[in-house]
Protein backbone atom coordinates (compact mmCIF):
# COMPACT_ATOMS: atom_id res chain seq x y z
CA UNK A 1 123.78 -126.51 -201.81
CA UNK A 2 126.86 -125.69 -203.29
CA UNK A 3 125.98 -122.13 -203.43
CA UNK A 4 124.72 -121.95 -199.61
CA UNK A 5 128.67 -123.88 -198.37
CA UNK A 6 130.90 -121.30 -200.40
CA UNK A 7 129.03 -118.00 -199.54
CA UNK A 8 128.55 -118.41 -196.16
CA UNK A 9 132.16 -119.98 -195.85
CA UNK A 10 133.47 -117.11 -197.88
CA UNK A 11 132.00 -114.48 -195.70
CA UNK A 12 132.17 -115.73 -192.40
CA UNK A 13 135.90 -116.14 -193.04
CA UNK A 14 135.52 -112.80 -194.01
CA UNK A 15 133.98 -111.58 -191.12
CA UNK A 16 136.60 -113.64 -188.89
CA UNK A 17 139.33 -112.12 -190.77
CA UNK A 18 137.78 -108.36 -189.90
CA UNK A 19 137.63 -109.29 -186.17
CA UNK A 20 141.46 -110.44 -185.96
CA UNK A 21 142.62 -108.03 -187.91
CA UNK A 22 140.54 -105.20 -185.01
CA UNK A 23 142.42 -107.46 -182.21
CA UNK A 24 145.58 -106.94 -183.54
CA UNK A 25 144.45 -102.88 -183.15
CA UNK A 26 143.49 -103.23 -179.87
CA UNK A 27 146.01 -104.85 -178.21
CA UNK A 28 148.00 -102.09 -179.19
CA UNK A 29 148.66 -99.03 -176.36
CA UNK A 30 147.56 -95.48 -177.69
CA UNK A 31 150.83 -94.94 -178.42
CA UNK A 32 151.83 -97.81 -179.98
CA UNK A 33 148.94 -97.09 -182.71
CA UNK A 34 150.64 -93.79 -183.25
CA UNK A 35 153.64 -95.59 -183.83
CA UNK A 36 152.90 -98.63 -185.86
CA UNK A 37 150.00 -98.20 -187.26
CA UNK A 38 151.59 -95.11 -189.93
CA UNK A 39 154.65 -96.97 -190.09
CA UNK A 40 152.99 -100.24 -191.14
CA UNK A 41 151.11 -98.81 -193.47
CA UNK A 42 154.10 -97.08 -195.34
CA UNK A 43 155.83 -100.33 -195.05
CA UNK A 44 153.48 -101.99 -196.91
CA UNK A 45 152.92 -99.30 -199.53
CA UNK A 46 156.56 -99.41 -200.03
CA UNK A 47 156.67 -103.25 -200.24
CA UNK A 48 153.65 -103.31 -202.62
CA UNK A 49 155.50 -100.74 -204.83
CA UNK A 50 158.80 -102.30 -204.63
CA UNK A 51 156.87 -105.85 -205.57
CA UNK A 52 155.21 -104.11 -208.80
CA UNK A 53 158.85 -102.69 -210.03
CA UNK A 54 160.35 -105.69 -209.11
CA UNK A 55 157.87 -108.57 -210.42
CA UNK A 56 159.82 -108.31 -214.24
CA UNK A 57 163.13 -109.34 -212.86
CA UNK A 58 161.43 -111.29 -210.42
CA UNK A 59 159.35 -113.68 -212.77
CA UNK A 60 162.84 -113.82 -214.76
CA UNK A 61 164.57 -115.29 -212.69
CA UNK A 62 161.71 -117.73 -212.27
CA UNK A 63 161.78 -118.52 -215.38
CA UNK A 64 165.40 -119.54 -215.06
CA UNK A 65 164.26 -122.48 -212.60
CA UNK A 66 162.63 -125.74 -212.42
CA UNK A 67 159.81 -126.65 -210.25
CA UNK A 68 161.86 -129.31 -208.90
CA UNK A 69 164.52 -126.77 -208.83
CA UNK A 70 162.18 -124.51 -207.08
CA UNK A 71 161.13 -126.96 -204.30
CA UNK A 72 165.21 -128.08 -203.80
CA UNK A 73 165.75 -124.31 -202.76
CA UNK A 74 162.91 -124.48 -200.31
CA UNK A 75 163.87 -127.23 -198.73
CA UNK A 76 167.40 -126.62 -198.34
CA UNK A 77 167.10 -123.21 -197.41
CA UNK A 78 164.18 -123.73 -194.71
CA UNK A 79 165.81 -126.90 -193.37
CA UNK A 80 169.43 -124.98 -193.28
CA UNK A 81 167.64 -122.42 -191.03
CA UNK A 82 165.81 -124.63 -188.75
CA UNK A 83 168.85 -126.72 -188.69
CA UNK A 84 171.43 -124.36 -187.16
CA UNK A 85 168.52 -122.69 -185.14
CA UNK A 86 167.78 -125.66 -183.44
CA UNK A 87 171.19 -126.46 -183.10
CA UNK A 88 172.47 -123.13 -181.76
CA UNK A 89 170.10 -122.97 -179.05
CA UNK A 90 169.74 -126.66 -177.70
CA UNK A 91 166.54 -126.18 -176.06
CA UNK A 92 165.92 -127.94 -172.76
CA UNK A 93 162.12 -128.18 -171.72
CA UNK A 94 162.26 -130.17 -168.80
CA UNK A 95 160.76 -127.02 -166.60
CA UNK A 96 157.72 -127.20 -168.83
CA UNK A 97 155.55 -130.26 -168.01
CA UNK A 98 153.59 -130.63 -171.64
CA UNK A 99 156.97 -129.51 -174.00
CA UNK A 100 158.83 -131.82 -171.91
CA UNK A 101 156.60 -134.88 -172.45
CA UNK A 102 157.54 -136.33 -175.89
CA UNK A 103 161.01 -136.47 -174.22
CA UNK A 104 160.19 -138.11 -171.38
CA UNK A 105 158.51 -140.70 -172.96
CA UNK A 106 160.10 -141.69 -175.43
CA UNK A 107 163.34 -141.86 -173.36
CA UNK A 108 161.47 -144.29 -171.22
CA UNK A 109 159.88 -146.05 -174.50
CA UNK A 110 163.54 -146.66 -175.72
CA UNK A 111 164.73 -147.89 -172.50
CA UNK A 112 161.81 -150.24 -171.08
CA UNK A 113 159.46 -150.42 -174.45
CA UNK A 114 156.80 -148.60 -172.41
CA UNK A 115 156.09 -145.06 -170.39
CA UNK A 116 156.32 -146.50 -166.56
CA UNK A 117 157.02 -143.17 -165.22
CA UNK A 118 154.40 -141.27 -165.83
CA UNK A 119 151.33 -143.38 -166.57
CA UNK A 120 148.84 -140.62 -165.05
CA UNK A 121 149.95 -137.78 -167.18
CA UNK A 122 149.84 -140.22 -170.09
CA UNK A 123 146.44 -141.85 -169.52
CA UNK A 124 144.97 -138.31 -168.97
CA UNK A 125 146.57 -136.64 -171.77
CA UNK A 126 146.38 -139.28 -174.64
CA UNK A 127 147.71 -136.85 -177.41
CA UNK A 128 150.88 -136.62 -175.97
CA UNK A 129 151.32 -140.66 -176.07
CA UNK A 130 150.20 -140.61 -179.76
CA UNK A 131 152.62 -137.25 -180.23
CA UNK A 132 155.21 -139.69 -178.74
CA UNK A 133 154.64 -142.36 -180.93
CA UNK A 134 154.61 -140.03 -184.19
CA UNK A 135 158.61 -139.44 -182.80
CA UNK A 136 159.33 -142.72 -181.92
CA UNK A 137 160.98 -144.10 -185.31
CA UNK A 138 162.98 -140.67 -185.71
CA UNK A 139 164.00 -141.42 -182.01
CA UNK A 140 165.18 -145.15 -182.53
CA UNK A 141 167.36 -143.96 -184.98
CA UNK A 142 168.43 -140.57 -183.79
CA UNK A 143 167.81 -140.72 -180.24
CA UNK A 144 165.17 -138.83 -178.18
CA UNK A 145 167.01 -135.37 -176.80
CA UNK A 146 165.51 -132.10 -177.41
CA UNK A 147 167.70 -131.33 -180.64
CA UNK A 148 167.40 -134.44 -182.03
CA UNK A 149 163.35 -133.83 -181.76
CA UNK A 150 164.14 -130.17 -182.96
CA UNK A 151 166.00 -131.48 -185.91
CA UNK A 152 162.88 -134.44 -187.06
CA UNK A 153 160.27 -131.18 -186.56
CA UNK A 154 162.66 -128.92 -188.68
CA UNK A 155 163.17 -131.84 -191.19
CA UNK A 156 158.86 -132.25 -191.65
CA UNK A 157 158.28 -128.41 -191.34
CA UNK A 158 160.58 -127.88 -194.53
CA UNK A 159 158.72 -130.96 -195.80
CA UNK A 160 155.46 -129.05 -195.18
CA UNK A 161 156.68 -125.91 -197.36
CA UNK A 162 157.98 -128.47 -200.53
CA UNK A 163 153.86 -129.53 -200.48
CA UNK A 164 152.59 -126.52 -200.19
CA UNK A 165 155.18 -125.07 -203.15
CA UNK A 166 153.27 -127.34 -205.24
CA UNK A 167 150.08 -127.08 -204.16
CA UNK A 168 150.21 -123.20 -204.97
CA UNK A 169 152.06 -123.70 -208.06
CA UNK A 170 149.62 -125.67 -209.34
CA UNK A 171 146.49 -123.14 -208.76
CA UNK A 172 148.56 -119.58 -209.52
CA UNK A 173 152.19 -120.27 -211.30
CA UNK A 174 155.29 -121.43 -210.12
CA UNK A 175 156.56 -117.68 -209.46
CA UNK A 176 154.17 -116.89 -207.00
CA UNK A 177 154.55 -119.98 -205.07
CA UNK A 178 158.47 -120.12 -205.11
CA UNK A 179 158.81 -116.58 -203.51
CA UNK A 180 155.80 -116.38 -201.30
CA UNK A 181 156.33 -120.06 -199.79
CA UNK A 182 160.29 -119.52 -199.44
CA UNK A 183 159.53 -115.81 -198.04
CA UNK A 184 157.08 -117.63 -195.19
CA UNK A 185 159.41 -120.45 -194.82
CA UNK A 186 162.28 -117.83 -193.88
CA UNK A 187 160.59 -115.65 -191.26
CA UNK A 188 161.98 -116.16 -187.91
CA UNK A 189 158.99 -117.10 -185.61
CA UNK A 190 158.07 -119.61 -188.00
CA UNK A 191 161.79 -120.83 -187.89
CA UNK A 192 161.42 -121.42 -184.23
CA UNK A 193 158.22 -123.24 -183.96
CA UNK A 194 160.80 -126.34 -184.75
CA UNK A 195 162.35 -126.19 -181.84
CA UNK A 196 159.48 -127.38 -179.77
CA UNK A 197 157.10 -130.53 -180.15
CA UNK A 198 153.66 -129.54 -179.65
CA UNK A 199 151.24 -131.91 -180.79
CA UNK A 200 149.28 -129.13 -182.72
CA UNK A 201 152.36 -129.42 -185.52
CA UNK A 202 151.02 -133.15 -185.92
CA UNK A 203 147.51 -131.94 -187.30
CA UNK A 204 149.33 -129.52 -189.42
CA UNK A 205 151.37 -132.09 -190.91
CA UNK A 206 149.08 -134.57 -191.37
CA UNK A 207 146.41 -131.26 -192.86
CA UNK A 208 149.28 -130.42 -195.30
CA UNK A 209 149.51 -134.12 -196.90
CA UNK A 210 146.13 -134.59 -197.31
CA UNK A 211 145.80 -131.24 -198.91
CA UNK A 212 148.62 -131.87 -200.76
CA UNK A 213 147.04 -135.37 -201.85
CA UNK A 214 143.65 -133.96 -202.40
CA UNK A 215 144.90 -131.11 -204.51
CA UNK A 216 148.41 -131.99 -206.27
CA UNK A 217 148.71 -135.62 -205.93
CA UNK A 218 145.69 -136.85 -207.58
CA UNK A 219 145.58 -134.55 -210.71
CA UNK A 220 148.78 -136.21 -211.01
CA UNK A 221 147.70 -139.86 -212.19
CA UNK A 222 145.07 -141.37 -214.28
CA UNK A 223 145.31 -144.86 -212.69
CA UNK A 224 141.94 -145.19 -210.51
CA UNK A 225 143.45 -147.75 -208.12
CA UNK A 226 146.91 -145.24 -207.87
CA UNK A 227 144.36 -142.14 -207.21
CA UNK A 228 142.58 -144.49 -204.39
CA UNK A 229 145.43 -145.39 -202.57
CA UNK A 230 146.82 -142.03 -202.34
CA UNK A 231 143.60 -140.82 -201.09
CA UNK A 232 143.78 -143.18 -198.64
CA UNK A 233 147.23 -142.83 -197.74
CA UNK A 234 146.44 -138.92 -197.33
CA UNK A 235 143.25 -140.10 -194.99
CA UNK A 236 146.28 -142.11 -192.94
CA UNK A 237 147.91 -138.92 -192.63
CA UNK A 238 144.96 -137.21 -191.45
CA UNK A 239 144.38 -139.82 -189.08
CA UNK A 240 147.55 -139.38 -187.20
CA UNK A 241 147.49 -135.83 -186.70
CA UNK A 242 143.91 -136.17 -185.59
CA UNK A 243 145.24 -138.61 -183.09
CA UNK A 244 147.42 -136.13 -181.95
CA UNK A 245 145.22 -133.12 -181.97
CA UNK A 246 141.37 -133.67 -181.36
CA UNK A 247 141.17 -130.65 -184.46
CA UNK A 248 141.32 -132.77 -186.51
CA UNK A 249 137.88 -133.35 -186.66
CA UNK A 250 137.07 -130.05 -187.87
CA UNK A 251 139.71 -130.90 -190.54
CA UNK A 252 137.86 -134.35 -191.51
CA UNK A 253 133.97 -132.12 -191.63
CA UNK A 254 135.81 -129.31 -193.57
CA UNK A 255 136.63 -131.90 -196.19
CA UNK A 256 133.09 -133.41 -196.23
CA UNK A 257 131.75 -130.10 -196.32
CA UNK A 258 133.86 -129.07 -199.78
CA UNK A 259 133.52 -132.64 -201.26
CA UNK A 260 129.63 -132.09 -201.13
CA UNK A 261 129.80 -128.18 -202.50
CA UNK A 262 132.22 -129.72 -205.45
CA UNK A 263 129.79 -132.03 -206.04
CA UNK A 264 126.52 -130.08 -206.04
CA UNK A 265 128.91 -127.49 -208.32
CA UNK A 266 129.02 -130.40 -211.14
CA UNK A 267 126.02 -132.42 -212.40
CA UNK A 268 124.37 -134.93 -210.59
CA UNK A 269 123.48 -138.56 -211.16
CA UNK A 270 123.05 -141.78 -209.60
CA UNK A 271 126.46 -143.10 -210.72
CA UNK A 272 128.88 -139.93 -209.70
CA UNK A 273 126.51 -139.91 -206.29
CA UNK A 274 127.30 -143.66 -205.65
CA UNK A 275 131.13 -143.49 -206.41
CA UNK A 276 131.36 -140.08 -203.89
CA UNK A 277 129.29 -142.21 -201.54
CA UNK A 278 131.73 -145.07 -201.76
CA UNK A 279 134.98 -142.91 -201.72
CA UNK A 280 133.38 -141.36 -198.58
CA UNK A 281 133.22 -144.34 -196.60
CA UNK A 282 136.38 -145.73 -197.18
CA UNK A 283 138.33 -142.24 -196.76
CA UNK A 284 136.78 -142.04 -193.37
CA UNK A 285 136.58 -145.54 -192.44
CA UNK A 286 140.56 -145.07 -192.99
CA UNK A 287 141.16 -141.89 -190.98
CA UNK A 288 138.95 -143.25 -187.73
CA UNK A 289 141.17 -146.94 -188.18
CA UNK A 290 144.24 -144.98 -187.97
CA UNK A 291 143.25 -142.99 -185.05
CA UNK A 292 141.71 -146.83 -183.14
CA UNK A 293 145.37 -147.92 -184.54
CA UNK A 294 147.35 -145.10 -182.88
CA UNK A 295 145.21 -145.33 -179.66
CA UNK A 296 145.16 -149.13 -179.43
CA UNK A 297 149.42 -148.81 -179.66
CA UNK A 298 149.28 -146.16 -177.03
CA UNK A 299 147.25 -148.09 -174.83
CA UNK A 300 150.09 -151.01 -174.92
CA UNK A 301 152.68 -148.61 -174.11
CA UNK A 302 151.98 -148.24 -170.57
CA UNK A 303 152.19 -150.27 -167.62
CA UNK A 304 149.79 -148.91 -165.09
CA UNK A 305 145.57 -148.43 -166.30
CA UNK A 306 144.18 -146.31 -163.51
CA UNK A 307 145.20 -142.73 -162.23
CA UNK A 308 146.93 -141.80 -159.09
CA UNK A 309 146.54 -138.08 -159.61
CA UNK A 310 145.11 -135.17 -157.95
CA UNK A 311 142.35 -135.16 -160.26
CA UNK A 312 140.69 -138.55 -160.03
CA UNK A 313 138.05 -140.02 -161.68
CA UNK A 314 138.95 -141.93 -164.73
CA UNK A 315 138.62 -139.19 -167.09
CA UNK A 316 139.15 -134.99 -167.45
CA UNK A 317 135.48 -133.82 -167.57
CA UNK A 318 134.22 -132.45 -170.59
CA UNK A 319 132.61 -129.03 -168.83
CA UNK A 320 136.46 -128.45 -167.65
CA UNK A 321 136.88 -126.82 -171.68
CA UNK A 322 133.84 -124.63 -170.89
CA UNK A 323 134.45 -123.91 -167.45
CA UNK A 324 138.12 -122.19 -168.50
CA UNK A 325 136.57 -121.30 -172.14
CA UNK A 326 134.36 -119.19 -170.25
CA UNK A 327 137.04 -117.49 -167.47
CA UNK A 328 136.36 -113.42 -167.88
CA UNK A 329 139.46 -112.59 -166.17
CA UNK A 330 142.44 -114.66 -168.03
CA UNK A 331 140.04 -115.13 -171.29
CA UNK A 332 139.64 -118.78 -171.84
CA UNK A 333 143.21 -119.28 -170.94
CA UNK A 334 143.92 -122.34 -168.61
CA UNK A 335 145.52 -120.96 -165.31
CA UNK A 336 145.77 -122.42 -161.83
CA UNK A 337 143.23 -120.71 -159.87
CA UNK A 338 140.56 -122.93 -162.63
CA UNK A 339 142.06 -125.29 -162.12
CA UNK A 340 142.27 -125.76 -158.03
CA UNK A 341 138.51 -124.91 -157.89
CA UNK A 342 137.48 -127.29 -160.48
CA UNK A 343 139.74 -129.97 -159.51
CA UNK A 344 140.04 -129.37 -155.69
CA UNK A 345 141.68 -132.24 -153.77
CA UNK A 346 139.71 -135.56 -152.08
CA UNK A 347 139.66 -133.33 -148.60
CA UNK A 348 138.06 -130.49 -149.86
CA UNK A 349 135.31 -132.03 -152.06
CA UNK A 350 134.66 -136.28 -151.88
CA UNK A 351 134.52 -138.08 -154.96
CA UNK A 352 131.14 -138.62 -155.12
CA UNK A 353 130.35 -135.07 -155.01
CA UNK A 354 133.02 -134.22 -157.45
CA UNK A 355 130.75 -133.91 -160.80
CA UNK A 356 128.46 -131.30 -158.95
CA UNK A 357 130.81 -129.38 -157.74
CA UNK A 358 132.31 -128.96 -161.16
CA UNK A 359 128.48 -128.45 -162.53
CA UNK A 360 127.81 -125.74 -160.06
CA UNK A 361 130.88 -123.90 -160.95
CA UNK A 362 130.03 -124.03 -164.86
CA UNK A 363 126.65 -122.66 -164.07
CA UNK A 364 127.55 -120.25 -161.68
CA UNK A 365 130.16 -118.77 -164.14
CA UNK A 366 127.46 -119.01 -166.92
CA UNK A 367 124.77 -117.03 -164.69
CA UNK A 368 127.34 -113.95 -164.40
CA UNK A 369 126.89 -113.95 -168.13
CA UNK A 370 123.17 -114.20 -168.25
CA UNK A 371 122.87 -111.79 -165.90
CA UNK A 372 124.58 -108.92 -168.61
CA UNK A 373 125.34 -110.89 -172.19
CA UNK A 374 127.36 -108.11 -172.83
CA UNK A 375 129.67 -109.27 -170.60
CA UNK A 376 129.89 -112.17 -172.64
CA UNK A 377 130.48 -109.97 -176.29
CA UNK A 378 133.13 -108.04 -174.60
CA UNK A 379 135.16 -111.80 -173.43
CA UNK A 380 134.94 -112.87 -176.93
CA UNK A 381 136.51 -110.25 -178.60
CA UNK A 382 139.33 -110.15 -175.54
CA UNK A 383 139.85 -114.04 -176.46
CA UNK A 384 140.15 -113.61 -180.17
CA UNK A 385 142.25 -110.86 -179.18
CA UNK A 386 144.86 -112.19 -176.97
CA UNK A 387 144.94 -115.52 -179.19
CA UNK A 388 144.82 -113.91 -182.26
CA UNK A 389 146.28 -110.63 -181.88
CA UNK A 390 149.88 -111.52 -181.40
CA UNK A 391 152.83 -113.78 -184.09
CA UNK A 392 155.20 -114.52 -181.66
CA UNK A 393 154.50 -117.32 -179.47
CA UNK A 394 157.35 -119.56 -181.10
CA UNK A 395 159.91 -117.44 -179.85
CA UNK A 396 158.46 -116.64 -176.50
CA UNK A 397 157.77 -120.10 -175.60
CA UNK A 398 160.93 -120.66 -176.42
CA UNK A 399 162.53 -118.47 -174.34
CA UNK A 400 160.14 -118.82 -171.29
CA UNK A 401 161.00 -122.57 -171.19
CA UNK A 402 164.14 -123.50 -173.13
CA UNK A 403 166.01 -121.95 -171.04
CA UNK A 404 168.38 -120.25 -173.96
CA UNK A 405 169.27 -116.81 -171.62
CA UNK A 406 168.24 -114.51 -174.54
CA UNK A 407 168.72 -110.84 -173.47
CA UNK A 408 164.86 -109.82 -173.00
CA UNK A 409 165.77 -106.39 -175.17
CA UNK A 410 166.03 -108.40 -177.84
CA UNK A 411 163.14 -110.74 -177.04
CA UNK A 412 160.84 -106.87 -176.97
CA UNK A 413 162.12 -106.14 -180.31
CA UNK A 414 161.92 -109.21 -181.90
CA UNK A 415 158.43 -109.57 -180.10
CA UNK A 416 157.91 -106.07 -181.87
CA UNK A 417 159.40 -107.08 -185.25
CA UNK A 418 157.14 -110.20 -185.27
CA UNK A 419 153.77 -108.61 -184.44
CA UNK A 420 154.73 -106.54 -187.50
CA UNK A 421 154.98 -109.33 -189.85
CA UNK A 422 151.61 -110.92 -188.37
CA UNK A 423 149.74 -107.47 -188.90
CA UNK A 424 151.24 -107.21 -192.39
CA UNK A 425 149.90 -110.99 -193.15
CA UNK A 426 147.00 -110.24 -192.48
CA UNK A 427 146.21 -107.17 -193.93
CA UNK A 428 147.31 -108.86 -197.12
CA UNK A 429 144.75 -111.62 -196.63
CA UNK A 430 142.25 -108.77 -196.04
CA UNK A 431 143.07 -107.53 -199.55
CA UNK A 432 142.71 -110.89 -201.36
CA UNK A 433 138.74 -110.82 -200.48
CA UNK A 434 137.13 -110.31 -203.87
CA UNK A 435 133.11 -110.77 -204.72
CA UNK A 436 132.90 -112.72 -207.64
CA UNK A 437 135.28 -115.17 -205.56
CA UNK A 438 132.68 -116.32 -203.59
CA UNK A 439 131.11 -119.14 -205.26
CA UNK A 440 134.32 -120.85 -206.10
CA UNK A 441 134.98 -124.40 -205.16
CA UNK A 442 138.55 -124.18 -204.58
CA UNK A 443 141.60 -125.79 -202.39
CA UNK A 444 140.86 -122.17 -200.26
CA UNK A 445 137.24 -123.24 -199.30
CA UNK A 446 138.88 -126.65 -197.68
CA UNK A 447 141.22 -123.96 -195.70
CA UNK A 448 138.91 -121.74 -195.01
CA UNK A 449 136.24 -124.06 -193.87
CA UNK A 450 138.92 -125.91 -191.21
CA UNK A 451 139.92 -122.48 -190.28
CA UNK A 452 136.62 -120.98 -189.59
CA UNK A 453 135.41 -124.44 -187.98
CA UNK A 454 138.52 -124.14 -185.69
CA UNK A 455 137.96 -120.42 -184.79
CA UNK A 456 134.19 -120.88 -184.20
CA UNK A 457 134.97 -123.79 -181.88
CA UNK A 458 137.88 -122.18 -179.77
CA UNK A 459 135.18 -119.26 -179.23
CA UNK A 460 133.54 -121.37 -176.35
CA UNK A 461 136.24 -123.48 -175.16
CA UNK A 462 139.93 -123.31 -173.40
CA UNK A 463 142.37 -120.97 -175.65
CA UNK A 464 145.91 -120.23 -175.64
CA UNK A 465 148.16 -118.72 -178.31
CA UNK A 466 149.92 -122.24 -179.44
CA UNK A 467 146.59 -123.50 -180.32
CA UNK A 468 146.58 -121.24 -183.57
CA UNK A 469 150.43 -121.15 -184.57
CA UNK A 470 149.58 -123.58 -187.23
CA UNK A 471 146.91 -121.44 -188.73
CA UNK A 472 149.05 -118.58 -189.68
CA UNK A 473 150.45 -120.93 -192.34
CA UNK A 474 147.19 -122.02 -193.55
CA UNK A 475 146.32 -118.21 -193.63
CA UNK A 476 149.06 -117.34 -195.47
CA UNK A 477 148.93 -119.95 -198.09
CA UNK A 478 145.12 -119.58 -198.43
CA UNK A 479 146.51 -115.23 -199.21
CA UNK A 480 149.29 -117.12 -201.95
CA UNK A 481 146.74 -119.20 -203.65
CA UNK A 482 144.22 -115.52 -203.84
CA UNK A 483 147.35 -113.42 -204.25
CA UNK A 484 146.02 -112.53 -207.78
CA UNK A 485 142.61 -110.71 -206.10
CA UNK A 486 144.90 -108.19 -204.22
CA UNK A 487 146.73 -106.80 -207.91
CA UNK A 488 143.16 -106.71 -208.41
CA UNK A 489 142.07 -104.38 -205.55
CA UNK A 490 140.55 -101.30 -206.98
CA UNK A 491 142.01 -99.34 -204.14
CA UNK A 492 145.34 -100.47 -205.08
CA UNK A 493 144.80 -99.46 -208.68
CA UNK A 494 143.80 -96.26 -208.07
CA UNK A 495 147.27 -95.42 -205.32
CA UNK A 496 149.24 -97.33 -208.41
CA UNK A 497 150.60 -99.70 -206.60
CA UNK A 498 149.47 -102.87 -208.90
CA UNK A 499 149.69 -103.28 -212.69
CA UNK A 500 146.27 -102.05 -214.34
């Protein structure tokens, strides 16, 4: 069992790695292949180069430093930069219906102690209530404006890379982990995710302290009842972001999924079976409490129970995720057009015909498939593409909505600069794929099961570029904690760009 989790994990992870890396290619022109392609490449022979002369002085200086000295610079350093980012360019989302939300309500929580102005939005889009009430104790204190929000995000984002310092340190030295998180931490889309509050940062918070619980917090202590309660309070954690972000799901089946190859890996009997049973049930009986907790305190947050809105019903149909998951021509993107034909107003189409309507539209959509599966191939690739292929979305959301008047040159060549950095990532994850790595139960198989559960998922349902911002970290730290496999490469050996 163990055996069957890690290899097909390992190369189906593989395999999704391949196919992002090819939709990078192809959403490149002709002649932006010529261009970047050659230039990339000698980038990243120079930076591998430069890392192998460098790695002496490097691991010297290291040695100079604490881990707690280590994490200090981190912090500071990615919390200075998200600090005077946010600050510089005092976002305002109120053009933006979802980025504008958390605002909204929690400037009506703090004024009334409920959301009385927009109870529909709220009722149909429960994450953003539970997003809202994730703010709300930063928000009593510091108030509920867009920089104030920018500056709590930019406070738990530098929190994020402090975990994950020690979570690599633990599996593949302190050197490694100091330059590659603080590197990460540094680059500029990542610096601008902070200034908006999506509720897809939740689930990576609350993914990044129960990783950091599962895999640096509980080596820490010998005391059973100190191990259980952290577990629990990292199932808490796990909880909220999953309130906030339905992927959190995949997150909660990744985890059962590597607890049951790690404990196939060791040997089995009645008593360790019985005590992984028990620790089971109340992990999970804690993360779905949390999540009935969060809900049940969103609920009491609004005045008004029943919707008023254009879409009716009393609740977003299911098929509406496969019905725009399945849209050939903007490639599982939501867009308007979807929406007014699945969703058309009381006039057009009467309530009670409402649900088939919406069914004859997923199966007419469906039949154009059936009728050439091809077609079908070719709109996978094009969403993995257009989701995938591009690192930028921080900034351009940013700029699209926040209203910031930043000259669109430099937009273009940042836009440029930070495709760059994405292709580089993940040709360096690429690298780090090594055979005899495949039947290793490791804090990368909980990653790499989330991530693959994630991408597999997205494949058939609504996509859009923010829903994956969080997994370039998780791809990059899951490349730190395998960094060791690519000074390993054979191919690098042989150009001389890693030690033999």
């Amino acid at each position: 069992m163990s055996k069957f989790i890690t290899r097909l994990t390992y190369w189906f992870f593989a395999f999704i790695s391949v196919w992002i890396f090819i939709g990078k290619v192809y959403v490149l022109s002709l002649k932006q292949m010529i261009i970047y392609i050659p230039t990339l490449a000698a980038v990243l022979f120079a930076g591998l180069l430069a890392l192998k002369k460098l790695k002496p002085y490097l691991k010297n200086i290291a040695k100079k430093l604490s881990p707690w000295q280590m994490a200090l610079a981190v912090f500071v350093l990615a919390f200075a930069a998200r600090l005077v980012t946010v600050c510089t360019l005092q976002c305002d989302f109120s053009v933006h219906e979802d980025l504008s939300a958390p605002h909204r309500f929690l400037t009506q929580l703090l004024e009334k102690g409920m959301i009385y102005k927009d109870t529909d939005y709220a009722l149909m889009y429960g994450r953003y209530v539970s997003l809202t009430l994730f703010c709300y104790p930063w928000a009593i204190l510091f108030g509920s404006s867009y920089v104030s929000l920018g500056c709590y995000y930019a406070l738990l984002y530098s929190l994020s890379y402090v975990a994950w310092f020690y979570i690599i340190k633990r599996y593949t030295g302190k050197s490694a982990a100091f330059y590659g998180v603080l590197f990460f931490s540094l680059l500029t889309p990542e610096v601008w995710l902070s200034n908006f509050q999506n509720h897809e940062a939740v689930l990576y918070f609350g993914i990044t302290a129960f990783t950091w619980v599962l895999f640096d917090g509980l080596p820490r202590f010998n005391n059973k009842t100190v191990k259980l309660t952290l577990l629990l309070l990292g199932g808490v954690a796990l909880g909220i972001g999953t309130s906030c972000n339905p992927m959190g799901y995949v997150a909660v089946i990744a985890f059962v999924l590597f607890a049951v190859a790690k404990l196939f890996k060791n040997k089995l009997n009645k008593a360790s079976v019985l005590k992984c049973a028990v620790v089971f049930l109340l992990l999970l009986s804690t993360i779905f409490s949390t999540m009935a907790l969060v809900s049940q305190l969103g609920n009491t947050t609004m005045l008004c129970t029943s919707y008023t809105s254009d879409r009716r019903g009393d609740k977003v149909t299911y098929g509406w995720s496969w019905y725009v998951g399945a849209s050939y021509d903007s490639c599982g993107v939501w867009n308007l057009l979807d929406y007014e034909n699945y969703f058309p107003t009381a006039e057009k189409v009467p309530d009670d015909k409402l649900y088939d309507h919406q069914l004859s539209l997923i199966k007419e959509r469906f039949a154009w498939y059936k009728e050439n599966p091809l077609r079908y191939a070719k709109h996978l690739f094009n969403k993995v593409s257009n989701a995938y292929g591009f690192y930028k979305d921080g900034i351009t959301r940013t700029n699209n909505y926040g209203d910031i008047n930043v000259s669109q040159k430099f937009i273009h060549l940042a836009s440029m600069a930070f495709y760059c950095v994405g292709f580089l990532m993940q040709i360096l994850l690429l690298l780090t794929f090594k055979r005899g790595e495949q039947d290793t139960v490791k804090p990368q198989l909980f990653l790499k099961l989330f991530i693959s559960g994630v991408f597999l998922l997205l494949l058939f349902i609504e996509i859009t570029p923010k829903y994956v911002n969080y997994l370039w970290a998780l791809m990059f730290w899951i490349t730190l904690l395998d960094y060791k496999s690519i000074f390993q490469n054979s191919l690098l050996k042989k150009l001389h760009l890693t030690n033999n």
